[in-house]
N, C-alpha and C. Protein backbone atom coordinates (compact mmCIF):
# COMPACT_ATOMS: atom_id res chain seq x y z
N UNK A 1 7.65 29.23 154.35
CA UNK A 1 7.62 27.80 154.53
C UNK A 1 7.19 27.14 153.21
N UNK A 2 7.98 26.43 152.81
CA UNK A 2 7.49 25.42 151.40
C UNK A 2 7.24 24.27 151.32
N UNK A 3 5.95 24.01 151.03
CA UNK A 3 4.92 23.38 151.00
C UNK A 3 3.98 23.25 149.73
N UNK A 4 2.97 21.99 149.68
CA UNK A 4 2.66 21.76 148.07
C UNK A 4 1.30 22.27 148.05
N UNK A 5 0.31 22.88 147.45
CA UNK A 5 -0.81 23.59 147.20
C UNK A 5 -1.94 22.50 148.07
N UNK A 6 -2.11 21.58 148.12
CA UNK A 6 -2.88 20.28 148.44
C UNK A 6 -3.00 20.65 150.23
N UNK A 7 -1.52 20.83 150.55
CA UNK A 7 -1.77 21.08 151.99
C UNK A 7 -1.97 22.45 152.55
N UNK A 8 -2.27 23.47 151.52
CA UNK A 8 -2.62 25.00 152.11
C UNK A 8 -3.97 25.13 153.39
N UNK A 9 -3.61 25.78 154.12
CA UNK A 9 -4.81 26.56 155.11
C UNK A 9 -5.75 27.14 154.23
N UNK A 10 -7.08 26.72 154.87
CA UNK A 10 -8.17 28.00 153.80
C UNK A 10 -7.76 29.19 154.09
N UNK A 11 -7.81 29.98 153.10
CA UNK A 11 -7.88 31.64 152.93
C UNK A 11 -6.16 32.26 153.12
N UNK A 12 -5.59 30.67 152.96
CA UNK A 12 -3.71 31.48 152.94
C UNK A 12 -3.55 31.88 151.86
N UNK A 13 -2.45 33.19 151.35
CA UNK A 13 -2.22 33.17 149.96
C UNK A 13 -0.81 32.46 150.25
N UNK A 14 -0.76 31.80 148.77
CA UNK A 14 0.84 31.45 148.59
C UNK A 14 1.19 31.79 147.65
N UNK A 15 2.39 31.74 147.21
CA UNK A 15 3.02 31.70 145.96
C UNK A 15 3.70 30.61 145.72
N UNK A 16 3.31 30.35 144.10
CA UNK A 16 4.03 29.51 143.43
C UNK A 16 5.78 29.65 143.25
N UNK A 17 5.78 28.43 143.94
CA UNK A 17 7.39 28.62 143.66
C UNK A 17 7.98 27.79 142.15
N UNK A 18 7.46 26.40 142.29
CA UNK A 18 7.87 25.68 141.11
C UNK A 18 6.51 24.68 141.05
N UNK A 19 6.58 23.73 139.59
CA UNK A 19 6.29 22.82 139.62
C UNK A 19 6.60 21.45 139.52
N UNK A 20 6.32 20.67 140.41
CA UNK A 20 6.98 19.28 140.82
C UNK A 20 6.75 18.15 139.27
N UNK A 21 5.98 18.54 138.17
CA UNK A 21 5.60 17.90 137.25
C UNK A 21 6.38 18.16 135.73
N UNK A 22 5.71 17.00 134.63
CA UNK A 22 6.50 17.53 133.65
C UNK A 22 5.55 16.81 132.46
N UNK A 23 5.93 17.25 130.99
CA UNK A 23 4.84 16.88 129.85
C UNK A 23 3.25 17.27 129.90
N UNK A 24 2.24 17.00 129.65
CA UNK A 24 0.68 17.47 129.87
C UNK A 24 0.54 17.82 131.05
N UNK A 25 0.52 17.38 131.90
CA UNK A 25 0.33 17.86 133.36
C UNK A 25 0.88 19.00 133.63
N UNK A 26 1.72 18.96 133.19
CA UNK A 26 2.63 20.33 133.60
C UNK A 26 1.77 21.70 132.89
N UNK A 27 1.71 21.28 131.02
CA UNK A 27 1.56 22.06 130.44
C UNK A 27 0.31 22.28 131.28
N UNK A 28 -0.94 21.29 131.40
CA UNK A 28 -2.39 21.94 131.77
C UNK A 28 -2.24 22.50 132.81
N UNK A 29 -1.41 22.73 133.80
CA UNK A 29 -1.39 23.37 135.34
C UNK A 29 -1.04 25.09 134.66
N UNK A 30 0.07 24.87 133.77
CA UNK A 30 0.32 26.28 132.94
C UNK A 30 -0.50 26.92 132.71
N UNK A 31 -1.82 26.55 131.86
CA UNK A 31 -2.12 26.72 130.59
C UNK A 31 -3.55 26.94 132.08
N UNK A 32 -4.06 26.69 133.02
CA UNK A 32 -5.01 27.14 133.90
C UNK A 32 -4.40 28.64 134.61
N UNK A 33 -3.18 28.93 134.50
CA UNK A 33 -2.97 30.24 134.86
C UNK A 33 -2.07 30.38 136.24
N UNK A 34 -1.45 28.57 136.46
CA UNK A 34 -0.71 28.27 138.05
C UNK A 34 0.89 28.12 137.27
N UNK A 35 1.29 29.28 137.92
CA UNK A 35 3.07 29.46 136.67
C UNK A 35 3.42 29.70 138.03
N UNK A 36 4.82 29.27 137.96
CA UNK A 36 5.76 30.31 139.02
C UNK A 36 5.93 31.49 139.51
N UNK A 37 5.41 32.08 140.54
CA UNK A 37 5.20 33.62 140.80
C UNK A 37 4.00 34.33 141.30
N UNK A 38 3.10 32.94 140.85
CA UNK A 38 1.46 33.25 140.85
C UNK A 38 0.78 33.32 142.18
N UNK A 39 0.14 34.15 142.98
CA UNK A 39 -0.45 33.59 143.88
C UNK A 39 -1.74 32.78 143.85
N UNK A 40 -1.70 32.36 144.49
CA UNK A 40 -2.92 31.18 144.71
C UNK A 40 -3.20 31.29 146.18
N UNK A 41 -4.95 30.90 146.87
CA UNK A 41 -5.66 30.98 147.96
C UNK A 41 -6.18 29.92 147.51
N UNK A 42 -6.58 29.26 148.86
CA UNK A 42 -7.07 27.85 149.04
C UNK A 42 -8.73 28.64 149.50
N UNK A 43 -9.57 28.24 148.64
CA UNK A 43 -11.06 28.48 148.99
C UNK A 43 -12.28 27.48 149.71
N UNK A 44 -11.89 26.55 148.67
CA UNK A 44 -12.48 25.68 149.35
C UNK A 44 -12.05 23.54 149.06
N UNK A 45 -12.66 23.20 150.06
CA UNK A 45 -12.35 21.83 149.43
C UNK A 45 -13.65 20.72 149.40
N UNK A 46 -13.93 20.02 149.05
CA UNK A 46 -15.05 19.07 148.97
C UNK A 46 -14.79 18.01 149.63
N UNK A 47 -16.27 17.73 150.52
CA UNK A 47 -16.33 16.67 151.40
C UNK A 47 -15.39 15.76 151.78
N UNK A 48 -14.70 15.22 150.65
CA UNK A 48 -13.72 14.41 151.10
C UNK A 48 -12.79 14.82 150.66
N UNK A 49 -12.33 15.66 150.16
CA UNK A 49 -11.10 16.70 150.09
C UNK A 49 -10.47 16.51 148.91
N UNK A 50 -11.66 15.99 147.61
CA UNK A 50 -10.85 16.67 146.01
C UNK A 50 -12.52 16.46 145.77
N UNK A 51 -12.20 17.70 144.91
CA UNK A 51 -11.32 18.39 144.47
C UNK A 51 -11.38 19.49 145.24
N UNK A 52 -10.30 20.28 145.00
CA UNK A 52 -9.98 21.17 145.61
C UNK A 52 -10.05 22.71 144.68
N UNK A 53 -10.91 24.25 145.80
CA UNK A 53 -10.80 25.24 144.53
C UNK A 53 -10.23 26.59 145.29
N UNK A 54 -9.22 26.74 144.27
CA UNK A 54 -8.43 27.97 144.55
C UNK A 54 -8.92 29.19 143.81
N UNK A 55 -8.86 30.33 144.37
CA UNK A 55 -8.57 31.70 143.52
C UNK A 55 -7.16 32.06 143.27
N UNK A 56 -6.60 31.95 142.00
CA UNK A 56 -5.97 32.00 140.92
C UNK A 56 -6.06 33.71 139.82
N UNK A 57 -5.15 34.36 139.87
CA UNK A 57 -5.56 35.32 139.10
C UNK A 57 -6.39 36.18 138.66
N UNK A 58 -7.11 35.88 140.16
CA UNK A 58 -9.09 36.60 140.14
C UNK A 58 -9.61 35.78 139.76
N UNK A 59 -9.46 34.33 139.25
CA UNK A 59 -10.92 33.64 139.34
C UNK A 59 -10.97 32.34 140.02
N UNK A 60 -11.84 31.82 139.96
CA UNK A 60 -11.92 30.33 140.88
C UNK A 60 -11.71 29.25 140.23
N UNK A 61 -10.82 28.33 140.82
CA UNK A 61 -10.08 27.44 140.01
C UNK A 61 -10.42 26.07 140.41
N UNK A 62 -11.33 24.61 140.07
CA UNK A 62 -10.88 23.50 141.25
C UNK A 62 -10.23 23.04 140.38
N UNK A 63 -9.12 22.24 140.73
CA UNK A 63 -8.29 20.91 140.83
C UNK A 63 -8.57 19.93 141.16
N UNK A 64 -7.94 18.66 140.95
CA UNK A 64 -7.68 17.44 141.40
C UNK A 64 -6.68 17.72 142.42
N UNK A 65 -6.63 16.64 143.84
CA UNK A 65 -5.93 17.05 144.90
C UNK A 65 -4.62 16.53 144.30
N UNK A 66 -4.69 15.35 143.44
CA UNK A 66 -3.34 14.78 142.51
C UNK A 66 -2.36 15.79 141.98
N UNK A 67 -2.96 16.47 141.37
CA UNK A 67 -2.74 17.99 140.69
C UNK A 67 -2.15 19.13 141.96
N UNK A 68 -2.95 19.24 142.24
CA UNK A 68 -2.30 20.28 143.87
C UNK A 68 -1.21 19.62 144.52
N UNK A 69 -1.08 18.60 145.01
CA UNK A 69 0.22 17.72 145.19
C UNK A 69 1.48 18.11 144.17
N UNK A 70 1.38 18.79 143.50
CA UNK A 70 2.52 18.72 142.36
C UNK A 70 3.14 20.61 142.17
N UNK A 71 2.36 21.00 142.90
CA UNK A 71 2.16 22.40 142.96
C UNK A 71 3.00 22.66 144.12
N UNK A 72 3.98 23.41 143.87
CA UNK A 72 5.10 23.82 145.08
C UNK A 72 4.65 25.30 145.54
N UNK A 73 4.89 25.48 146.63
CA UNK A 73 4.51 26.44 147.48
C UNK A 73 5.15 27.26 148.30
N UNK A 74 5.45 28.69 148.54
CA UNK A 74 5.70 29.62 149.13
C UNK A 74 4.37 29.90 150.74
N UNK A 75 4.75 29.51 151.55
CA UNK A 75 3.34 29.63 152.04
C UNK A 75 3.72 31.19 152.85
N UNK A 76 2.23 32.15 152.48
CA UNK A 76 2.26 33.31 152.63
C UNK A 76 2.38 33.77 154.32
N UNK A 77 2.13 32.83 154.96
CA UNK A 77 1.96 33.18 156.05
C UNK A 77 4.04 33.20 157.05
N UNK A 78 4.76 32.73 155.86
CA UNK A 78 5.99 32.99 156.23
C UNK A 78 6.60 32.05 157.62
N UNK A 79 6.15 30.57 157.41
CA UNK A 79 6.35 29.95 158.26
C UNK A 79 5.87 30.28 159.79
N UNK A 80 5.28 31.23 160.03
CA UNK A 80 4.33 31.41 161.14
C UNK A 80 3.33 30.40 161.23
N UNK A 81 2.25 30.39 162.27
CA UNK A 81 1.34 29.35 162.86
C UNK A 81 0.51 30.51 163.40
C-alpha cells in the first residue's frame, strides 16, 4: 500500500519508494540517509504530532511532519490492516 511517511503506524517498516520533493529539500532528506529503497519505522511522534522520529539505517531520525509528507511509501505491512 503507498502511502507518505507522515501517515505510517508506529513500529511499521516501510520502504522508500520515491520522493515527492525537489532542490534542498530533497537534497537534505538524501543527505539524512531517506533514498529510495531505504527502510524506515515510525518510532515515535510528539504531542502534537511533529516532529516526527524514525529509525533510518540503525539510527534515530526526527523530522518535520512537512518533510515526512514528501516521503513516499511502500507500507510494509502490504496493504493488510
Amino acid at each position: 500500500m503507498e502511502t507518505t511517511a507522515d501517515k505510517l503506524k508506529y513500529h511499521v517498516s516501510a520502504t522508500v519508494k520515491s520522493l515527492a520533493c525537489s532542490g534542498a529539500l530533497r537534497r537534505r532528506i538524501i543527505d539524512m540517509g531517506i533514498t529510495p529503497g531505504a527502510t524506515i519505522i515510525l518510532r515515535k511522534k510528539a504531542p502534537l504530532g511533529d516532529p516526527l522520529e524514525f529509525n533510518v539505517r540503525g539510527y534515530e531520525l526526527s523530522i518535520r511532519k512537512s518533510e515526512a509528507e514528501k516521503i513516499v511509501v511502500i507500507d510494509g505491512r502490504g496493504g493488510k490492516e
